[in-house]
Protein backbone atom coordinates (compact mmCIF):
# COMPACT_ATOMS: atom_id res chain seq x y z
CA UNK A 1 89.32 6.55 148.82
CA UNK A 2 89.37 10.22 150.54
CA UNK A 3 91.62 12.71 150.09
CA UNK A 4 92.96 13.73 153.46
CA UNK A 5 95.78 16.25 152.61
CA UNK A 6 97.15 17.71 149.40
CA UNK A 7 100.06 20.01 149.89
CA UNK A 8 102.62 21.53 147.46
CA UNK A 9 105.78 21.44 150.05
CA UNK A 10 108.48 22.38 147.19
CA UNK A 11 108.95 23.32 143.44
CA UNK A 12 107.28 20.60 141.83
CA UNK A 13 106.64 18.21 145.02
CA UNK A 14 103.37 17.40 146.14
CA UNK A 15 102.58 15.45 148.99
CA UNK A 16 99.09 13.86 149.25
CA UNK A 17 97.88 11.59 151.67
CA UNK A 18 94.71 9.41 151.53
CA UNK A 19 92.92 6.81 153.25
CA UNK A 20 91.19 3.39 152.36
CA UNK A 21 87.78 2.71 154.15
CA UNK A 22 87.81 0.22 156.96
CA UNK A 23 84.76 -1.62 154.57
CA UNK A 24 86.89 -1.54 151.40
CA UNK A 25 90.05 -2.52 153.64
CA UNK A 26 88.39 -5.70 155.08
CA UNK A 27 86.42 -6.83 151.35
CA UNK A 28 90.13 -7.10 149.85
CA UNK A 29 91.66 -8.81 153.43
CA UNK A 30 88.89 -11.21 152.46
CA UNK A 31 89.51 -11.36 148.59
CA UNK A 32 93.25 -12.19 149.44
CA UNK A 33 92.57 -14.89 152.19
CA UNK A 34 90.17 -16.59 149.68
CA UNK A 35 93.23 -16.60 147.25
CA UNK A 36 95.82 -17.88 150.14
CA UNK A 37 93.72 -20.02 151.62
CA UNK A 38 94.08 -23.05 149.45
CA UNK A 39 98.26 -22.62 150.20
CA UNK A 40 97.18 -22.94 153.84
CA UNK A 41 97.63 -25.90 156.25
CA UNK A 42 96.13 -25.75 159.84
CA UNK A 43 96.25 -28.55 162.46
CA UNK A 44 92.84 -29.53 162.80
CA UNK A 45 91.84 -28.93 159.55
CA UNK A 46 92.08 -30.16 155.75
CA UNK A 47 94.48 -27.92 154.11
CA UNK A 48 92.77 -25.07 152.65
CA UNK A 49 89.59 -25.50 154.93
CA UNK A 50 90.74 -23.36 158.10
CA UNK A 51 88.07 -20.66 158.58
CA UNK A 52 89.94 -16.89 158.15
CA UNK A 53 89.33 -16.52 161.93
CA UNK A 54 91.35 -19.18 163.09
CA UNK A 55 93.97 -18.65 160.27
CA UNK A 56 94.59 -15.53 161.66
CA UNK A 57 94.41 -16.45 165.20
CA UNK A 58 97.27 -18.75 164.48
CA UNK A 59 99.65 -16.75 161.99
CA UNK A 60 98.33 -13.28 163.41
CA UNK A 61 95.36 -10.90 162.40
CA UNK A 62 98.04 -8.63 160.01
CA UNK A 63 99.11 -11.45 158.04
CA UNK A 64 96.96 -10.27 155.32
CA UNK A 65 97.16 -6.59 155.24
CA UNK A 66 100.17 -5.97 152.98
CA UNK A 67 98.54 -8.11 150.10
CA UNK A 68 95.34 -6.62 150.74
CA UNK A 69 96.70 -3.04 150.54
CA UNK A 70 98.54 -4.31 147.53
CA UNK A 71 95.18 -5.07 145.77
CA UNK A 72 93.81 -1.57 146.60
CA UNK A 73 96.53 0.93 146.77
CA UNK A 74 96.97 0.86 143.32
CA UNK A 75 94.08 2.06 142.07
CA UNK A 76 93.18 4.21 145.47
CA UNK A 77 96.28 6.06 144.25
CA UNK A 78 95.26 6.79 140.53
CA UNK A 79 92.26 8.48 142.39
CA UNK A 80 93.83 11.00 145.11
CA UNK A 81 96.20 12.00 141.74
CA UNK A 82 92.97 12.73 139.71
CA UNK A 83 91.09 14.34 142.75
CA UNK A 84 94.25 16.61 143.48
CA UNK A 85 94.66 17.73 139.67
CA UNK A 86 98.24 16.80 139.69
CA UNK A 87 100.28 15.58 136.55
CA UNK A 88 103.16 13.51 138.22
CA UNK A 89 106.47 12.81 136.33
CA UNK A 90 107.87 10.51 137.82
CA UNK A 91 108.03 7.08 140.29
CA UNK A 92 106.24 8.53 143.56
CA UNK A 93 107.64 7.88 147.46
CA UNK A 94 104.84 6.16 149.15
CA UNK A 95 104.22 5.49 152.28
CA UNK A 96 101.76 3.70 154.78
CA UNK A 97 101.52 5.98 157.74
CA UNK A 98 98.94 3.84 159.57
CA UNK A 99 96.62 0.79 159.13
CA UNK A 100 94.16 -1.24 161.04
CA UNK A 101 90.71 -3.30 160.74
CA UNK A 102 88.80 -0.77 162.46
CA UNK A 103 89.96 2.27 160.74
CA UNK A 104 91.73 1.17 157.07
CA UNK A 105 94.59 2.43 156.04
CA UNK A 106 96.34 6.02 155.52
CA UNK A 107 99.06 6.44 152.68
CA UNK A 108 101.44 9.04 152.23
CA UNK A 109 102.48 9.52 148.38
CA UNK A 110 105.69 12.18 147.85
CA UNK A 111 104.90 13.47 144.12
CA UNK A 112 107.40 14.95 141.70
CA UNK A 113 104.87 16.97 139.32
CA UNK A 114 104.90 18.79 136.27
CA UNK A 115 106.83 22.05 136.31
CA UNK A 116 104.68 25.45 135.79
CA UNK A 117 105.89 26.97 132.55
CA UNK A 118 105.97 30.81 132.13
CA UNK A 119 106.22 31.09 128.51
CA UNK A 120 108.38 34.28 126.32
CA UNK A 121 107.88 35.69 123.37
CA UNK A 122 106.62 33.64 120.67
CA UNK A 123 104.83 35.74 117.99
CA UNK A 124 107.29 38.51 116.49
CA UNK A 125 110.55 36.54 115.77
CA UNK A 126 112.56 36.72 113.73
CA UNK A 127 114.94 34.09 111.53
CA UNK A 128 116.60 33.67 108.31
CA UNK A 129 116.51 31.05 105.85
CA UNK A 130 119.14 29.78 104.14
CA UNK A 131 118.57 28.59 101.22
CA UNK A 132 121.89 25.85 99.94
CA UNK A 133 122.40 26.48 96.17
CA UNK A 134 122.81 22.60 94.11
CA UNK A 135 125.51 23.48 91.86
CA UNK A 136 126.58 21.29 88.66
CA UNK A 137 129.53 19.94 91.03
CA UNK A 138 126.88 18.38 93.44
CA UNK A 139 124.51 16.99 90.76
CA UNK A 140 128.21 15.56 89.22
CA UNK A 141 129.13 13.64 92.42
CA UNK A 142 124.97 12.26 92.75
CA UNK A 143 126.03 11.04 89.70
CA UNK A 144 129.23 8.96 90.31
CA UNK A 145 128.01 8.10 92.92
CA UNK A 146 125.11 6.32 91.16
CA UNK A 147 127.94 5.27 88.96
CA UNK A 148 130.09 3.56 92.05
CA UNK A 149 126.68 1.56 92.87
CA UNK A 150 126.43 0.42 89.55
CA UNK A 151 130.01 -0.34 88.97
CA UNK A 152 131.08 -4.22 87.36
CA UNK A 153 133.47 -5.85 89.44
CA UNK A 154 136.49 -7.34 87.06
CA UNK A 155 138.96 -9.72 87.97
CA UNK A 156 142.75 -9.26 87.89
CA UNK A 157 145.11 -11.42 86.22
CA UNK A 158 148.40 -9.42 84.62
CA UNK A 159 149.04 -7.05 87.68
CA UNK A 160 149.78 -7.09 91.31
CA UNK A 161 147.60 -5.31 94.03
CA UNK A 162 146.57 -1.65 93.90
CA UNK A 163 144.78 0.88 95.88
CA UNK A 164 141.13 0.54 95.14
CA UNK A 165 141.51 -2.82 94.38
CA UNK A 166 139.23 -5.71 96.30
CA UNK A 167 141.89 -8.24 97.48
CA UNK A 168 140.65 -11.51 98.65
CA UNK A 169 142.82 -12.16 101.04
CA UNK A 170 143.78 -15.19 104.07
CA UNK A 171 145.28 -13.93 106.66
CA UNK A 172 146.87 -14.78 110.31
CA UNK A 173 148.31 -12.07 112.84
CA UNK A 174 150.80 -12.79 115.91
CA UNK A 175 151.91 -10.87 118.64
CA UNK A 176 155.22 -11.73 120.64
CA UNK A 177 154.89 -14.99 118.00
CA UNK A 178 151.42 -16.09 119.49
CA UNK A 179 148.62 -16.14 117.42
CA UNK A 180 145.80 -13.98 119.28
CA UNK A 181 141.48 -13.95 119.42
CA UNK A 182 140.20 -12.31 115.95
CA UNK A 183 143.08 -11.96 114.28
CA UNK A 184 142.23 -15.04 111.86
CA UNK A 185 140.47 -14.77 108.39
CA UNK A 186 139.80 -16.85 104.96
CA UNK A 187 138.70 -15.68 101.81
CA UNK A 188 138.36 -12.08 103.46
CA UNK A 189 137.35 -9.33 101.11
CA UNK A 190 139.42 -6.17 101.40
CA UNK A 191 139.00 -3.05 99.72
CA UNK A 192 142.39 -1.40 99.33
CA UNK A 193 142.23 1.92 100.96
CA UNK A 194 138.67 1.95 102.64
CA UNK A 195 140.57 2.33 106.17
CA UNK A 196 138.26 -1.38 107.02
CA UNK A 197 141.70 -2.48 108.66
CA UNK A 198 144.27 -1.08 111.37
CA UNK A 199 146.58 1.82 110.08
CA UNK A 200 149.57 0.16 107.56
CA UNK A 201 147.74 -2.95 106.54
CA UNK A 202 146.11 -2.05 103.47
CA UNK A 203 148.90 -0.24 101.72
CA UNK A 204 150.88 -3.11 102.71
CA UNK A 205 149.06 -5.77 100.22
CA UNK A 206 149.72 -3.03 97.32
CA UNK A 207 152.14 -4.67 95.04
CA UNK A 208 151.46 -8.22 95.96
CA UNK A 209 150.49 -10.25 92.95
CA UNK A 210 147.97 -13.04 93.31
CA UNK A 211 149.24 -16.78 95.31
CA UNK A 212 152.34 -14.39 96.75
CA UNK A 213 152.45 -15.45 100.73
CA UNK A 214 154.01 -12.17 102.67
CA UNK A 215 154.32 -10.63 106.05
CA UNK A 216 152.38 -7.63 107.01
CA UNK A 217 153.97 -5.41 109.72
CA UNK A 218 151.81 -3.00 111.80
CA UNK A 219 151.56 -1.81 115.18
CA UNK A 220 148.07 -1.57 116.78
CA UNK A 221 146.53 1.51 117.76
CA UNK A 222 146.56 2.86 121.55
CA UNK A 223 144.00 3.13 122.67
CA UNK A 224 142.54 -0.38 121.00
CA UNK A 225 139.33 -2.08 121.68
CA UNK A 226 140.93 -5.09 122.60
CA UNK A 227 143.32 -3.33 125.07
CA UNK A 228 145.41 -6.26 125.83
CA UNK A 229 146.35 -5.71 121.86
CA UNK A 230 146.59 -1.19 122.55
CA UNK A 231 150.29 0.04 121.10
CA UNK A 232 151.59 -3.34 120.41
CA UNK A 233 153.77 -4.53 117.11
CA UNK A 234 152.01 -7.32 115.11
CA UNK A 235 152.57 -9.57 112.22
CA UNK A 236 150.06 -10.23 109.99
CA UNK A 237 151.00 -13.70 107.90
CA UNK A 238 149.20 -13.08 104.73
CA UNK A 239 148.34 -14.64 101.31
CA UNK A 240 146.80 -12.77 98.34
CA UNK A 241 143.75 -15.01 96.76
CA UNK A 242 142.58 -12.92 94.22
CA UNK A 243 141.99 -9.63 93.07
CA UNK A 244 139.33 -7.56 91.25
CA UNK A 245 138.83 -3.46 90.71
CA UNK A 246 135.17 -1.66 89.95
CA UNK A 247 134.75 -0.78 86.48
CA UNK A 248 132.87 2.02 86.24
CA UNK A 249 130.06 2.20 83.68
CA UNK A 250 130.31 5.28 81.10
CA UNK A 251 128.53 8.12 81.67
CA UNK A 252 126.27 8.93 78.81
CA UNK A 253 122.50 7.95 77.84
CA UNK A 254 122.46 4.55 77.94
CA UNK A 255 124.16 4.77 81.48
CA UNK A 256 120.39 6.66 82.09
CA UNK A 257 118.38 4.37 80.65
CA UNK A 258 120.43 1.33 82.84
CA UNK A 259 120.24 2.73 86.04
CA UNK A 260 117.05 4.97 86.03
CA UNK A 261 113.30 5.68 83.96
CA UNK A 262 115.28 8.34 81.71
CA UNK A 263 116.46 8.20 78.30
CA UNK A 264 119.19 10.55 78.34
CA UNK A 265 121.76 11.69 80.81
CA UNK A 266 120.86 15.16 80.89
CA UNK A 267 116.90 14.37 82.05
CA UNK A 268 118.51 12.45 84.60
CA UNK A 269 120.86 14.92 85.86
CA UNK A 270 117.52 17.53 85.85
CA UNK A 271 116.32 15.07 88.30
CA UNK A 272 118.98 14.44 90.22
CA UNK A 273 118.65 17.93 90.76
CA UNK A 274 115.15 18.49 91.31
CA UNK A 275 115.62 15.91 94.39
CA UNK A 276 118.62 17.99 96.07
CA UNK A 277 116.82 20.97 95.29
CA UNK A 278 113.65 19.49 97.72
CA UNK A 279 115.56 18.20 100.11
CA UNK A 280 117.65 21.73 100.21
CA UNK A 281 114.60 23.18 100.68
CA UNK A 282 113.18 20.69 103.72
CA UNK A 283 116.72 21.37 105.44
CA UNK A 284 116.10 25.17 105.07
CA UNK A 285 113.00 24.86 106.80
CA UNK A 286 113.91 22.75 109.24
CA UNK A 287 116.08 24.96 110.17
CA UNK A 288 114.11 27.67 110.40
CA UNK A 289 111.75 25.96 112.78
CA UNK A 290 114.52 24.67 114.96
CA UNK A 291 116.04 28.40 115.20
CA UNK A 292 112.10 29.71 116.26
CA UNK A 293 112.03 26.99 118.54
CA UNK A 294 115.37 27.45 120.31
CA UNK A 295 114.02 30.99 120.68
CA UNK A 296 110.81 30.11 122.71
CA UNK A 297 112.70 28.13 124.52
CA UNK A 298 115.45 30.21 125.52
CA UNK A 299 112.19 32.79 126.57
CA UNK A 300 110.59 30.53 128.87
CA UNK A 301 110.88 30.26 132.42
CA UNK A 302 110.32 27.01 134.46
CA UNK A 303 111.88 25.05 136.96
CA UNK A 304 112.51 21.52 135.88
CA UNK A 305 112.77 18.61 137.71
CA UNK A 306 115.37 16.50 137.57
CA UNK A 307 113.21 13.44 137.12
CA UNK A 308 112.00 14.74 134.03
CA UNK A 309 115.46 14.21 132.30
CA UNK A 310 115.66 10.98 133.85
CA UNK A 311 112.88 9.43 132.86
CA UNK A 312 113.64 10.79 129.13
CA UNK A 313 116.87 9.37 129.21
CA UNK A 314 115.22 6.00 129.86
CA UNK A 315 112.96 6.26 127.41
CA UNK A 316 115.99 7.51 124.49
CA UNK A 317 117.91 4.60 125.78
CA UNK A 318 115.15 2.05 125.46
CA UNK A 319 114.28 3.40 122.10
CA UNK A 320 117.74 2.11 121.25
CA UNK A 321 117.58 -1.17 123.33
CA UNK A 322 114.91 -1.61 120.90
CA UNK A 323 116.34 -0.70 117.82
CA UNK A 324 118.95 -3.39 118.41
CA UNK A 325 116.87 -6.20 119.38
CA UNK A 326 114.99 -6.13 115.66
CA UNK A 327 118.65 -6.38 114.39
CA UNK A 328 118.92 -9.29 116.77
CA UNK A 329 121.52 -8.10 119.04
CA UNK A 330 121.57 -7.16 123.01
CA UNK A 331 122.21 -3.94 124.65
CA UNK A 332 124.58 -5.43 127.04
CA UNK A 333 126.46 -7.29 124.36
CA UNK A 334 126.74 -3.66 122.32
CA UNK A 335 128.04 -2.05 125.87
CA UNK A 336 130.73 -4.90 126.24
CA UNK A 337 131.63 -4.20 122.40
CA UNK A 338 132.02 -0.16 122.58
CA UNK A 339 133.69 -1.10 126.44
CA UNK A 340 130.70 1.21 128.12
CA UNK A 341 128.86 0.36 130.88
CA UNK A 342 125.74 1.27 131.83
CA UNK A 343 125.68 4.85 133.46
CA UNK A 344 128.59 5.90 130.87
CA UNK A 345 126.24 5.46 128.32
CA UNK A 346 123.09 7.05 129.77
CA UNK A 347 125.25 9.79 130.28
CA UNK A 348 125.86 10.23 126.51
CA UNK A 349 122.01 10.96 126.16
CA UNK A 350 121.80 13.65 128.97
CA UNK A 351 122.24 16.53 126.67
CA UNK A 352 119.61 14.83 123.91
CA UNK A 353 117.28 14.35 127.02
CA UNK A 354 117.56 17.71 128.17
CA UNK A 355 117.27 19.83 125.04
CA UNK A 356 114.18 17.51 124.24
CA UNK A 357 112.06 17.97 127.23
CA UNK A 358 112.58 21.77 127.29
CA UNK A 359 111.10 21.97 123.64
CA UNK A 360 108.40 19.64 124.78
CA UNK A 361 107.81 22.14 127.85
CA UNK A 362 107.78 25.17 125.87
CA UNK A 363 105.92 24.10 123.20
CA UNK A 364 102.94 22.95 125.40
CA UNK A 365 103.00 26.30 126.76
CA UNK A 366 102.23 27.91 123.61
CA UNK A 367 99.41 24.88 122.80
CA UNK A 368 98.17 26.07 126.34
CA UNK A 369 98.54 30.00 125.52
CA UNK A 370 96.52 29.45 121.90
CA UNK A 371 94.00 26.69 122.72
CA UNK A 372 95.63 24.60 119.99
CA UNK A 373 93.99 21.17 119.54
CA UNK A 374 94.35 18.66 116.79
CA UNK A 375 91.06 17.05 115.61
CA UNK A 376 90.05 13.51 115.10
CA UNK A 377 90.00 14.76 111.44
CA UNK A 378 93.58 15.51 111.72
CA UNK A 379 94.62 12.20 113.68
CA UNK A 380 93.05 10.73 110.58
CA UNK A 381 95.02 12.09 108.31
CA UNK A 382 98.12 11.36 110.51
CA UNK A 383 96.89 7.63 110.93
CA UNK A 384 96.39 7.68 106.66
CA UNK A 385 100.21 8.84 106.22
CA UNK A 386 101.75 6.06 108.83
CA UNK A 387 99.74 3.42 106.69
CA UNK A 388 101.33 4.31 103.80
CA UNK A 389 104.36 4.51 104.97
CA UNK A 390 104.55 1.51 107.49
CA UNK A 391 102.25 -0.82 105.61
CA UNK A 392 99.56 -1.03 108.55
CA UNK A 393 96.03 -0.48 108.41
CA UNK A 394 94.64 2.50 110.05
CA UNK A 395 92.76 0.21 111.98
CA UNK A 396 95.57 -1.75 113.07
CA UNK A 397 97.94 1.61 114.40
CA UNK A 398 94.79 2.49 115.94
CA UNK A 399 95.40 -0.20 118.37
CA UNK A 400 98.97 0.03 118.24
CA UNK A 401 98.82 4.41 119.66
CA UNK A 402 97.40 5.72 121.88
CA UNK A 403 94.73 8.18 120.32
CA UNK A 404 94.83 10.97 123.01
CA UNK A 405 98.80 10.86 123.04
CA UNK A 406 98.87 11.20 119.04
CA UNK A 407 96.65 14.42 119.72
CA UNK A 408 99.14 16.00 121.95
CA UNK A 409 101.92 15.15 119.58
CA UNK A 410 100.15 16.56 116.54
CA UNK A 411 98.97 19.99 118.83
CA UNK A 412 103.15 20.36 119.43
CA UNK A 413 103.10 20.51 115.79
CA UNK A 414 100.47 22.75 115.43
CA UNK A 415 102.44 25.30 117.87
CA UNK A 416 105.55 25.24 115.69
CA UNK A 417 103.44 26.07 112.27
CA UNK A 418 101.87 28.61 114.27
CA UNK A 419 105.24 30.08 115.83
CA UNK A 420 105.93 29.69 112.39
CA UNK A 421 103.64 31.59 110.55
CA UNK A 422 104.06 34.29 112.86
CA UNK A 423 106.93 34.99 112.57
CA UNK A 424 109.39 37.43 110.34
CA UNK A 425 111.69 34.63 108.15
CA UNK A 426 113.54 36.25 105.87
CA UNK A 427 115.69 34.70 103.28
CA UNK A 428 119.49 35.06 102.94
């Protein structure tokens, strides 16, 4: 491969262009005919024995070149990008200006690159912590709530239906008098009040003792996510199963020594409170770091492509993809259910995308301004901490990330403790 031209013809566009050797041209014409070859029936000849001059005296001398500069261009391209000392950000626009036997080929390759970063202040600033008191009424509701989870569920037998109640409930809706898609259930538990069902439903079964067959009357919301259902009166024929309510456990010691390691509900309650009290402190923090963040960002000067958001809208919207196929379900089945298509939703992560790769520029320009680097000693560490965490081996993550990208991850880290620790955080 030789460079030919490298030219920066816009903000963040670079066009290179770069030829292929006729030598190198004609060894992969050759490596591609011995591939086709077999596929390749002359008159004449047993199929696959034609000689590459006749072949190509037959079907034409060029029938070969696009799969041969298939098998080069690739890696021809990876070079001119590492001889011109680009960093390219996106898909390039390529281009074969000219090819031939005698002379190779000549590619064109348009290049969206990585924006130059002028960086602000980033020592000197100033932010306030706020620290969030964890007052008895807090620590109260951690402890109800623990309470809720641990409640006994008791049936009902001398009462009819009331709010909080779980009704087990069969149940039947119409519209016009026709009986429509989902609006069919057995043995359904409802919890009276949760808001699970449309608007009038729930307070509708209040009341209703246990065998009693009764109408519920409702009108669906507008808009609905079945829209052929949006604004419409419904009847719901229903029939109340049974009925239980939550009994919630008393709240003294032995409630302690049931539903934690303590022996008394006052130890309990000091560590109920020593947890709030930690993560009131992490949320402080982070807070603090996002606020001297925000700041270096809002100081820094650059002129961003465009491709840049795209490409880390892609990635936030795989990430998801993802997330949804290990609970077994499909992106395009989640888009029909929400009633989004495609572009609607990729447009719900443009702000997320945006906000994310100015942090990412800004902080590399302070990793840049300080020579920050992160040491195999700390990627070891970092590697130790995932293995506890995700039950892998360090060996195995070591396959499973990249090494050199973990190191520019853990540097962007590095710049925020140092923005950090130089900077004037008072506390409110």
């Amino acid at each position: 491969m030789e460079l030919i031209r490298n030219e920066k013809v816009a903000d963040n566009t670079v066009e290179l262009e770069f030829k292929v050797s006729a030598e190198d041209f004609e060894k992969a014409i050759s490596k591609v005919f011995r591939k086709a070859n077999a596929d390749i029936t002359v008159p004449g000849f047993r199929k696959g024995k034609a000689p590459r001059n006749v072949v190509e005296k037959m079907y034409g001398a060029e029938m070969f070149f696009n799969d041969a500069i298939d098998e080069l261009l690739p890696q021809a391209y990876e070079d001119a990008v590492k001889e011109a000392g680009v960093t390219v950000v996106a898909r390039p626009e390529i281009d074969i200006l000219s090819c031939s036997k005698e002379d190779g080929f000549v590619t064109k390759a348009v290049l969206t690159t990585y924006p130059e970063v002028t960086i602000g202040e980033y020592k000197g600033l100033k932010a306030e912590r706020k620290a969030i008191p964890v007052t008895d009424e807090i620590v109260d509701a951690d402890v109800r709530a623990l309470a809720d989870r641990n409640a006994r569920l008791v049936s009902v037998s001398d009462r009819a239906a009331a709010m909080g109640d779980i009704a087990n409930i069969n149940f039947e809706g119409f519209v016009d008098g026709v009986a429509f898609d989902g609006g069919k259930g057995e043995d359904f538990d409802l919890t009276l009040g949760s808001g699970q069902f449309i608007p009038g439903f729930e307070e509708q079964i209040v009341g209703h003792e246990i065998g009693e067959e009764f109408d519920v009357n409702v009108t669906f919301p507008d808009p609905y996510q079945a829209a052929e259902l949006a604004g419409k009166p419904a009847v719901f024929k229903t029939k109340v199963n049974s009925l239980k309510f939550r009994e919630l456990p008393e709240l003294d010691d032995e409630f302690a020594k049931d539903v934690s390691e303590f022996d008394t509900l006052d130890e309990l309650k000091a560590d109920l409170r020593k947890k709030r009290e930690e993560e009131a402190n992490r949320s402080a923090e982070l807070a603090v770091e996002n606020d001297l963040v925000e700041q270096v960002v809002n100081g820094m000067s650059a002129i961003i492509p465009e491709a840049m958001y795209e490409v880390r809208v892609e990635e936030l919207v795989n990430d998801f993809a993802n997330r949804l196929a290990q609970q077994g379900l499909d992106i395009n089945t989640y888009l029909t259910y929400t009633q989004m298509d495609m572009d609607t939703f990729k447009k719900s992560y443009r702000d997320t995308a945006e906000k994310q790769v100015k942090i990412r520029l800004a902080l590399e320009a302070v990793v840049k301004a300080e020579g920050i680097v992160a040491s195999d000693e700390d990627v070891e560490k970092e590697l130790a901490k995932m293995s506890e965490t995700y039950g892998y081996s360090v060996e195995d993550l070591k396959t499973m990330i990249p090494v050199e990208e973990m190191k520019k991850d853990l540097a962007i880290q590095k710049a925020i403790d140092f923005v950090k620790e130089n900077s004037e955080i008072t506390n409110a």
